[in-house]
N, C-alpha and C. Protein backbone atom coordinates (compact mmCIF):
# COMPACT_ATOMS: atom_id res chain seq x y z
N UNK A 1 8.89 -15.52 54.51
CA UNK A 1 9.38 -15.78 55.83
C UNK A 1 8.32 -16.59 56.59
N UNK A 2 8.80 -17.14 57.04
CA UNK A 2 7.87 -18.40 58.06
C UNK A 2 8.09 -19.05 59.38
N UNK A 3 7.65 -19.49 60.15
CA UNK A 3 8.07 -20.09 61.05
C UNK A 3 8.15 -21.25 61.56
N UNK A 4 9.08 -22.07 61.87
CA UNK A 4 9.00 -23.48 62.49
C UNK A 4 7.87 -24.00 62.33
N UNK A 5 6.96 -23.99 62.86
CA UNK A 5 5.35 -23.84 63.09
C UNK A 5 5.05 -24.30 61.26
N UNK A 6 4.91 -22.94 60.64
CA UNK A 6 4.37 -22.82 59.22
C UNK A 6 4.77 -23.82 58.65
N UNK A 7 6.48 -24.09 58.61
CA UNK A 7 7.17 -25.13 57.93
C UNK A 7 6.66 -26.34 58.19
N UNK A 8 6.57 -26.63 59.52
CA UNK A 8 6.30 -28.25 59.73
C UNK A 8 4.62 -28.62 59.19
N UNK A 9 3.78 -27.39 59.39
CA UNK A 9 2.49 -27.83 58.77
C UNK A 9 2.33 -27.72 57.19
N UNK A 10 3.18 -26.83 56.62
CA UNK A 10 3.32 -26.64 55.15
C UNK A 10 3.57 -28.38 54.41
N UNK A 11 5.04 -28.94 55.35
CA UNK A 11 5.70 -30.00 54.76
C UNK A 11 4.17 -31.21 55.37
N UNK A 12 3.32 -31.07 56.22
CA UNK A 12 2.72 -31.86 56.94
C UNK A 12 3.75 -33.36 57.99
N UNK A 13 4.53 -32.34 58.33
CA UNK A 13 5.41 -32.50 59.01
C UNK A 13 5.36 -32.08 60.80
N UNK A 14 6.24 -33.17 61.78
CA UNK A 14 6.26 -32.21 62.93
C UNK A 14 7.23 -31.40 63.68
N UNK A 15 7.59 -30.60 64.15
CA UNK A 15 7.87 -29.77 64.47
C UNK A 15 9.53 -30.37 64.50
N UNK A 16 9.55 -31.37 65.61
CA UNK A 16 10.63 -32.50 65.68
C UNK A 16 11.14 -32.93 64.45
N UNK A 17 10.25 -33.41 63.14
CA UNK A 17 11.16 -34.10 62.35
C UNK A 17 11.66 -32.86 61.15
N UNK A 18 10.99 -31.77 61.19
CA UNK A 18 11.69 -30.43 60.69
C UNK A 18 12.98 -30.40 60.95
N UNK A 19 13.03 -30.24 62.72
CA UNK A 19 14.59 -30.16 63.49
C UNK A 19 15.83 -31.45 62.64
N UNK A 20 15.32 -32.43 62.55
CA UNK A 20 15.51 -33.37 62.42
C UNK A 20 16.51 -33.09 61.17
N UNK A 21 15.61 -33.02 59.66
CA UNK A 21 16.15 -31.88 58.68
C UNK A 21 16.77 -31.26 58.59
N UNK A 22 16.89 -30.30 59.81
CA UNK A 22 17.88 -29.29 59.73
C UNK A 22 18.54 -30.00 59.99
N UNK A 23 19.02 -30.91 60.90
CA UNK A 23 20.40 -31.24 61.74
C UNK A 23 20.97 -32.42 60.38
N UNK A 24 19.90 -32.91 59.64
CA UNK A 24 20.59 -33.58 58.74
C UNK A 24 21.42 -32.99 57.40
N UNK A 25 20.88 -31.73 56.80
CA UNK A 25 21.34 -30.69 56.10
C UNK A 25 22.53 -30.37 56.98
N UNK A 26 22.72 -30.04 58.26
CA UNK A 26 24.03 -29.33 58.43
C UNK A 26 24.01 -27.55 58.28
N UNK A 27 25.12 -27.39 58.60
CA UNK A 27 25.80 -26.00 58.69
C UNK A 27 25.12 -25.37 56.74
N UNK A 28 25.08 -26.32 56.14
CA UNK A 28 24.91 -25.45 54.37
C UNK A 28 23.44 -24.80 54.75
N UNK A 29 22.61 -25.12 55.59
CA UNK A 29 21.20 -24.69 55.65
C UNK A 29 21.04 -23.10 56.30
N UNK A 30 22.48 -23.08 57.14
CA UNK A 30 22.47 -21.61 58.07
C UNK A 30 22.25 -20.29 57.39
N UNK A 31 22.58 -19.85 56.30
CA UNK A 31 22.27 -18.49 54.89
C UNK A 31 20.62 -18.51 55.39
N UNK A 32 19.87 -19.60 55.04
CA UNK A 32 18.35 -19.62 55.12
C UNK A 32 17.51 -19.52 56.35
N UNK A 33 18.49 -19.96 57.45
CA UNK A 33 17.48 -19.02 58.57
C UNK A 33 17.98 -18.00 59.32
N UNK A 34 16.94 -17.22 59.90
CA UNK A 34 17.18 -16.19 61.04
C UNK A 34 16.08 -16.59 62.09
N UNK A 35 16.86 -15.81 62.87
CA UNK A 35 16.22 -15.88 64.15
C UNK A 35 15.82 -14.44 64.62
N UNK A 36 14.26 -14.79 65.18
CA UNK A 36 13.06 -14.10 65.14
C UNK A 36 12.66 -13.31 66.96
N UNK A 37 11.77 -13.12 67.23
CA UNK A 37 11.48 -13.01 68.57
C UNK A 37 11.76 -14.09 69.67
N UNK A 38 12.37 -13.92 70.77
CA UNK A 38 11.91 -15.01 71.59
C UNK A 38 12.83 -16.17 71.02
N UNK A 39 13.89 -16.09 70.03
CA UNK A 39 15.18 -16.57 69.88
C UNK A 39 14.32 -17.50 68.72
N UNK A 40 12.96 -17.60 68.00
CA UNK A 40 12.19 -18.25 66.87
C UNK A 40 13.22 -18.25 66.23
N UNK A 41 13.00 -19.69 65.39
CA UNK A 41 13.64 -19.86 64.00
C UNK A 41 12.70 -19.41 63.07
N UNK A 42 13.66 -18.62 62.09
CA UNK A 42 12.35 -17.68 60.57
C UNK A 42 13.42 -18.42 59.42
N UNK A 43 12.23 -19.32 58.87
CA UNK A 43 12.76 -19.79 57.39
C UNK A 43 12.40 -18.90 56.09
N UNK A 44 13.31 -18.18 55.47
CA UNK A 44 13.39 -17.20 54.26
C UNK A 44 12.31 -18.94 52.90
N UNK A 45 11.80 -18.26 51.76
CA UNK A 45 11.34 -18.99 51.05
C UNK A 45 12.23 -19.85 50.82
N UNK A 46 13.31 -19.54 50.32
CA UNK A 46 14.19 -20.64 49.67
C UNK A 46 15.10 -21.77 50.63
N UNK A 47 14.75 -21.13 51.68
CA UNK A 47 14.69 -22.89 52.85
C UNK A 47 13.66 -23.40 52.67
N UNK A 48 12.27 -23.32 52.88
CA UNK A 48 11.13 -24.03 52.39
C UNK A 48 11.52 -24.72 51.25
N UNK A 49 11.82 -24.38 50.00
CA UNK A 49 12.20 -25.00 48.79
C UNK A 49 12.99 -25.82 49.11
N UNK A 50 13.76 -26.02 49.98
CA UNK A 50 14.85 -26.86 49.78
C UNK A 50 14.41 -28.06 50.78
N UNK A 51 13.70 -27.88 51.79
CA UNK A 51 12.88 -28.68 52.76
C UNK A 51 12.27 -29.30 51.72
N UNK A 52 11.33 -28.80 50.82
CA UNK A 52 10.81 -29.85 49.67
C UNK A 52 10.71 -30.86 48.72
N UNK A 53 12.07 -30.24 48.33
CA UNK A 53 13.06 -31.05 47.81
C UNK A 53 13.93 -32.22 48.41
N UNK A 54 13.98 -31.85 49.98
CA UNK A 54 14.71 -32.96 50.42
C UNK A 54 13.22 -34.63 50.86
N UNK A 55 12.18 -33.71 50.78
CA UNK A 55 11.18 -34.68 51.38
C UNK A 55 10.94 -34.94 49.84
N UNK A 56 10.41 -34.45 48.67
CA UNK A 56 10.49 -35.36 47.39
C UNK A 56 11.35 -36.81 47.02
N UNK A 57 12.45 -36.22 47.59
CA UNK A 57 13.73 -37.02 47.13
C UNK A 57 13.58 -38.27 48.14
N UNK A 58 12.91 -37.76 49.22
CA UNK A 58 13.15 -39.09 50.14
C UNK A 58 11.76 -39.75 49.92
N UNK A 59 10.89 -39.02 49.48
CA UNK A 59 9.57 -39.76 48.72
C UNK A 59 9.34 -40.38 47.89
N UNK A 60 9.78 -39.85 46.74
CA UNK A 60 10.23 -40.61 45.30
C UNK A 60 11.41 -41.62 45.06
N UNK A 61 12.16 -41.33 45.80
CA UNK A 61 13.48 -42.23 46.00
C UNK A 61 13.71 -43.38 47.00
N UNK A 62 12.48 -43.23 48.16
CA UNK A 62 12.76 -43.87 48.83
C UNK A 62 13.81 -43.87 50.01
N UNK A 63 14.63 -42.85 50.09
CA UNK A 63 16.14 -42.77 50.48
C UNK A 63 15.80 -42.31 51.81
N UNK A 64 16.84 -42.99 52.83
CA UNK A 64 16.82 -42.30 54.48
C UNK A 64 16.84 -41.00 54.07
N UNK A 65 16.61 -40.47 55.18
CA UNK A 65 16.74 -38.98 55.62
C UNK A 65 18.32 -38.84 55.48
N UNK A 66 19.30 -39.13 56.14
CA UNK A 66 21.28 -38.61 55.39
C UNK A 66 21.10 -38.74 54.13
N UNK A 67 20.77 -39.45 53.73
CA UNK A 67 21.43 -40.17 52.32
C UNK A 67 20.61 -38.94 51.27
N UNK A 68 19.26 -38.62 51.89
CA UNK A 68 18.54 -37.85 50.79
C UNK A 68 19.10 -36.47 50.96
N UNK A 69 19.42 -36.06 52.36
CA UNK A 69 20.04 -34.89 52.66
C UNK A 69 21.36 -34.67 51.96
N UNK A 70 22.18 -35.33 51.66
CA UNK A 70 23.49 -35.39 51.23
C UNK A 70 23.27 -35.13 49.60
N UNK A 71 22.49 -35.60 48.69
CA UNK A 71 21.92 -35.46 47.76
C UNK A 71 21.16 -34.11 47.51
N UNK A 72 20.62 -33.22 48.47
CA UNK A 72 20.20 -32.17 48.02
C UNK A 72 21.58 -31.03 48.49
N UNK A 73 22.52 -31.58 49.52
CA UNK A 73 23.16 -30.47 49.59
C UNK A 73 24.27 -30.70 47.84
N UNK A 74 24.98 -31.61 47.67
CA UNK A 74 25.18 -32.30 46.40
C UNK A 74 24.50 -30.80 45.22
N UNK A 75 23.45 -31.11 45.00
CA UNK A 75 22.37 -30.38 44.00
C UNK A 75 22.44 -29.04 44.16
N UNK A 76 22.55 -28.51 45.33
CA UNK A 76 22.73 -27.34 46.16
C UNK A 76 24.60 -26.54 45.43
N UNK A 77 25.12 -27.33 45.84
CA UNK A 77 26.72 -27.10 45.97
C UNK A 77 26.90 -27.14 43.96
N UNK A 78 25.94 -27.82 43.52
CA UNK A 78 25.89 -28.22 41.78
C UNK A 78 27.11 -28.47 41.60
N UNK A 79 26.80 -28.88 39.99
CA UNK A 79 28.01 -29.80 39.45
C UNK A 79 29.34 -28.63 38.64
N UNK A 80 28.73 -27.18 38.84
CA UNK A 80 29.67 -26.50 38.08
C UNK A 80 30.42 -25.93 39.14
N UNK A 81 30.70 -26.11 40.37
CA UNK A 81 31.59 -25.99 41.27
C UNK A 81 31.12 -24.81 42.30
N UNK A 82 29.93 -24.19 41.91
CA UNK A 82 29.77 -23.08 42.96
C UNK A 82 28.93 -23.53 44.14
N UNK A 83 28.66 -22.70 44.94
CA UNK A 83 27.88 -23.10 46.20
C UNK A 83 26.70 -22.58 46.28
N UNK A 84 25.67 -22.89 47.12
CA UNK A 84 24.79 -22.34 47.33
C UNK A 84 25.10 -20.71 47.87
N UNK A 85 25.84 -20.25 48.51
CA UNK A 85 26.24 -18.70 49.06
C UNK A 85 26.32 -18.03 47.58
N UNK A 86 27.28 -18.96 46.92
CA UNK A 86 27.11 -17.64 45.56
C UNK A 86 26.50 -17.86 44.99
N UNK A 87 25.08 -17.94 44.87
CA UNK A 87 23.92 -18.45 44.16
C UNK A 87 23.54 -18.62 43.45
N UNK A 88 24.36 -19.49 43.03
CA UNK A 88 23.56 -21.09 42.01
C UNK A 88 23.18 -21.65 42.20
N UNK A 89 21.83 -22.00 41.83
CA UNK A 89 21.06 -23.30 42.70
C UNK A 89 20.47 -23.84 41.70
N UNK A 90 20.16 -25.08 41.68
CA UNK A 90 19.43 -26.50 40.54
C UNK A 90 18.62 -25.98 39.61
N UNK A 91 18.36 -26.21 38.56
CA UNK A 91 16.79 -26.15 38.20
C UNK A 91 15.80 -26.68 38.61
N UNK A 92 16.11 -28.17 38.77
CA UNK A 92 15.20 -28.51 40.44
C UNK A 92 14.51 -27.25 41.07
N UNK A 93 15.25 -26.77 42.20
CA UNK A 93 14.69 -25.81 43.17
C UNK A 93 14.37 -25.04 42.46
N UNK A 94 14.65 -23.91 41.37
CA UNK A 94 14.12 -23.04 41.03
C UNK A 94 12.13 -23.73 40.24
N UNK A 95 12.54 -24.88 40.19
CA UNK A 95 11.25 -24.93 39.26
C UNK A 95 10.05 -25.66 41.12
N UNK A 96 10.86 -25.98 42.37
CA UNK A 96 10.10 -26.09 43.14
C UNK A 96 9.63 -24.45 43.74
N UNK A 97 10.61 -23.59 43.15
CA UNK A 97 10.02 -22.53 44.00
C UNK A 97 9.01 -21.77 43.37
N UNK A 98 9.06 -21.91 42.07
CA UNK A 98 7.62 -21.61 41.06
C UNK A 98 6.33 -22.28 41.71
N UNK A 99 6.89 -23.47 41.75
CA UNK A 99 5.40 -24.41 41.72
C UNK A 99 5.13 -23.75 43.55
N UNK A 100 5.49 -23.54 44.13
CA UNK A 100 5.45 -22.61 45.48
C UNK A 100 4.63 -21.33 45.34
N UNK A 101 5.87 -20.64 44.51
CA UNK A 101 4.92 -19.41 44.23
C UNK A 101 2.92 -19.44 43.78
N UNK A 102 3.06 -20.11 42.46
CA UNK A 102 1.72 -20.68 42.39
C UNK A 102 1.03 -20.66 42.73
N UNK A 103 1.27 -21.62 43.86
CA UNK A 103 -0.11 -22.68 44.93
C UNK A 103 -0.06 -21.15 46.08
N UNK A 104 1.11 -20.51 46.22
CA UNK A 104 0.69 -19.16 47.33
C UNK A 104 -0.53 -18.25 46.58
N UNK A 105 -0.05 -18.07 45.37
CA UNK A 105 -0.91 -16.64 44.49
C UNK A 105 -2.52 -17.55 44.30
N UNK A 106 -2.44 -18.88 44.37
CA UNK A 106 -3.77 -19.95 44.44
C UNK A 106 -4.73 -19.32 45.80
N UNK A 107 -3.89 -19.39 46.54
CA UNK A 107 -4.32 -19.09 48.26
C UNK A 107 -4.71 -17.74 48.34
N UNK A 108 -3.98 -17.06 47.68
CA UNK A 108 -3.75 -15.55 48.01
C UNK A 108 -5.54 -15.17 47.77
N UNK A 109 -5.46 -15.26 45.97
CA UNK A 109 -6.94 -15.54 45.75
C UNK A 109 -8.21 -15.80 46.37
N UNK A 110 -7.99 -17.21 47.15
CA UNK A 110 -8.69 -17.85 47.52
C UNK A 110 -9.35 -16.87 48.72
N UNK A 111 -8.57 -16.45 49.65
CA UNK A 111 -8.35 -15.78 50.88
C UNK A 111 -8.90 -14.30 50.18
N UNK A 112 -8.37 -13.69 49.24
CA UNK A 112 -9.61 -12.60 48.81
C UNK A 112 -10.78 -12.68 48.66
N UNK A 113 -11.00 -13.86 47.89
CA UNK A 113 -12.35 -13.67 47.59
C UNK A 113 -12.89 -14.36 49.17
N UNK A 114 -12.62 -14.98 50.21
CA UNK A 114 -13.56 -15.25 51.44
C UNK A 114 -13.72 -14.16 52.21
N UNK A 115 -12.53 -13.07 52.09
CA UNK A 115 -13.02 -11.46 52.77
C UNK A 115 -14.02 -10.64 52.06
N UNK A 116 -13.89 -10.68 50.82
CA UNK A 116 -15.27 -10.37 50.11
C UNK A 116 -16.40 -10.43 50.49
N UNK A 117 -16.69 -12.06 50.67
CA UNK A 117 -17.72 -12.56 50.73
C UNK A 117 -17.90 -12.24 52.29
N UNK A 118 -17.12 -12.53 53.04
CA UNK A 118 -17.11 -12.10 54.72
C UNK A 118 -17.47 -10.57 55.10
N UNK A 119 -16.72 -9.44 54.09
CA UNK A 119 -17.36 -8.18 54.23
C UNK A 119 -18.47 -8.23 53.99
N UNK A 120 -18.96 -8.24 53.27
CA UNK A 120 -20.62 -8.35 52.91
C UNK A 120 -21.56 -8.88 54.01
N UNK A 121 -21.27 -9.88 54.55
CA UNK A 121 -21.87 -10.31 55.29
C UNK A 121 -22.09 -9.51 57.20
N UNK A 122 -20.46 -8.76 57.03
CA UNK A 122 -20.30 -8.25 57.93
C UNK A 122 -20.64 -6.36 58.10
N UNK A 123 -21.27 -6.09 57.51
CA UNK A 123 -21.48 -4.94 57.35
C UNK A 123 -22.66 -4.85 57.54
N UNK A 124 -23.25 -3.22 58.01
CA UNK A 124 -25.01 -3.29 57.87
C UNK A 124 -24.79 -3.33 56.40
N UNK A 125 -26.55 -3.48 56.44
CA UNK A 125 -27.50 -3.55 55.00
C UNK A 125 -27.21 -1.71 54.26
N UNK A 126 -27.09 -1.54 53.42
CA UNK A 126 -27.27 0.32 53.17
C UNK A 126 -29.02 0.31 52.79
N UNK A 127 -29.16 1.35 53.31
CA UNK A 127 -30.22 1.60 54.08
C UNK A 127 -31.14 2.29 52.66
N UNK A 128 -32.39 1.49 52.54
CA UNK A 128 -32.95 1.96 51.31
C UNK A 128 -33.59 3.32 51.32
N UNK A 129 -33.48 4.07 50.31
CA UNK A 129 -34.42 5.66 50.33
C UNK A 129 -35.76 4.93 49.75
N UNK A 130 -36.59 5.59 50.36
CA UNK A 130 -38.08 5.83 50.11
C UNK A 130 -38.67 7.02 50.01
N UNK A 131 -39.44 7.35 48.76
CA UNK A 131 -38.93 8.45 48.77
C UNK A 131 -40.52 9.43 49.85
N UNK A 132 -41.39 8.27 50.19
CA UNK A 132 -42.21 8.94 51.09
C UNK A 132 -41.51 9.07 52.55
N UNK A 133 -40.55 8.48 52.32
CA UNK A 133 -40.13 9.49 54.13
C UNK A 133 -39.11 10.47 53.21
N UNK A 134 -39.44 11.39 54.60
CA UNK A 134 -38.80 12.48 54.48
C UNK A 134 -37.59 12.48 55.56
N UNK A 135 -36.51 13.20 55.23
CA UNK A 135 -35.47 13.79 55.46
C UNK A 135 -35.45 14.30 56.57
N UNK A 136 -34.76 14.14 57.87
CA UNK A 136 -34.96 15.25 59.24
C UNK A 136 -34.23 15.79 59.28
């Protein structure tokens, strides 16, 4: 789950051309969000994935923003007649949401081991015994 916010810096995107996205996807994008505090839009993972996919496609392809959007809902809706609601979705997306997962469990890591290193730093010293002092 994420927010507007997360999404547009995830895609290195702004906030505006996220919106933008959505409004070009359409009504097929609505399953993938909810709305949060304060009336926030919350994107579930597998809107992220599909945000990815639509900026690949318009990266690698070259293609406006409709034209690439129309193409992932296309991919989305697949060629064996079901929809995204009853969930079938590309191998595409499933193999963008791996490479997602990944780069998170990359971070996840990453972000452990700097509290590690941050506890340590943040803690007293433990306090050495000697054994000529004594005990009060």
């Amino acid at each position: 789950m994420a927010t507007i916010k997360e999404v547009a810096k995830t895609l290195g995107l702004s906030i505006r051309a996220v919106h933008s996205r959505l409004d070009a996807l359409g009504g097929m994008f609505d399953p993938y969000l909810t709305r949060g505090p304060n009336n926030e839009l919350i994107f579930n993972g597998e809107a992220l994935a599909i945000l990815k996919r639509l900026e690949a496609i318009r990266q690698t392809e070259r293609q406006p923003l409709r034209q690439a959007a129309r193409k992932v809902i296309e991919e989305l809706e697949g060629k064996r007649g079901g929809t995204v609601r009853e969930g079938r979705v590309s191998s595409e997306l499933v193999e963008v949401l791996k490479e997602e997962i990944r780069r998170l469990e990359r971070e996840n890591e990453w972000l452990r081991g700097r509290v590690e290193d941050l506890t340590r730093l943040a803690l007293p010293r433990p306090r050495r015994w000697l054994p000529w002092r004594r005990s009060r």
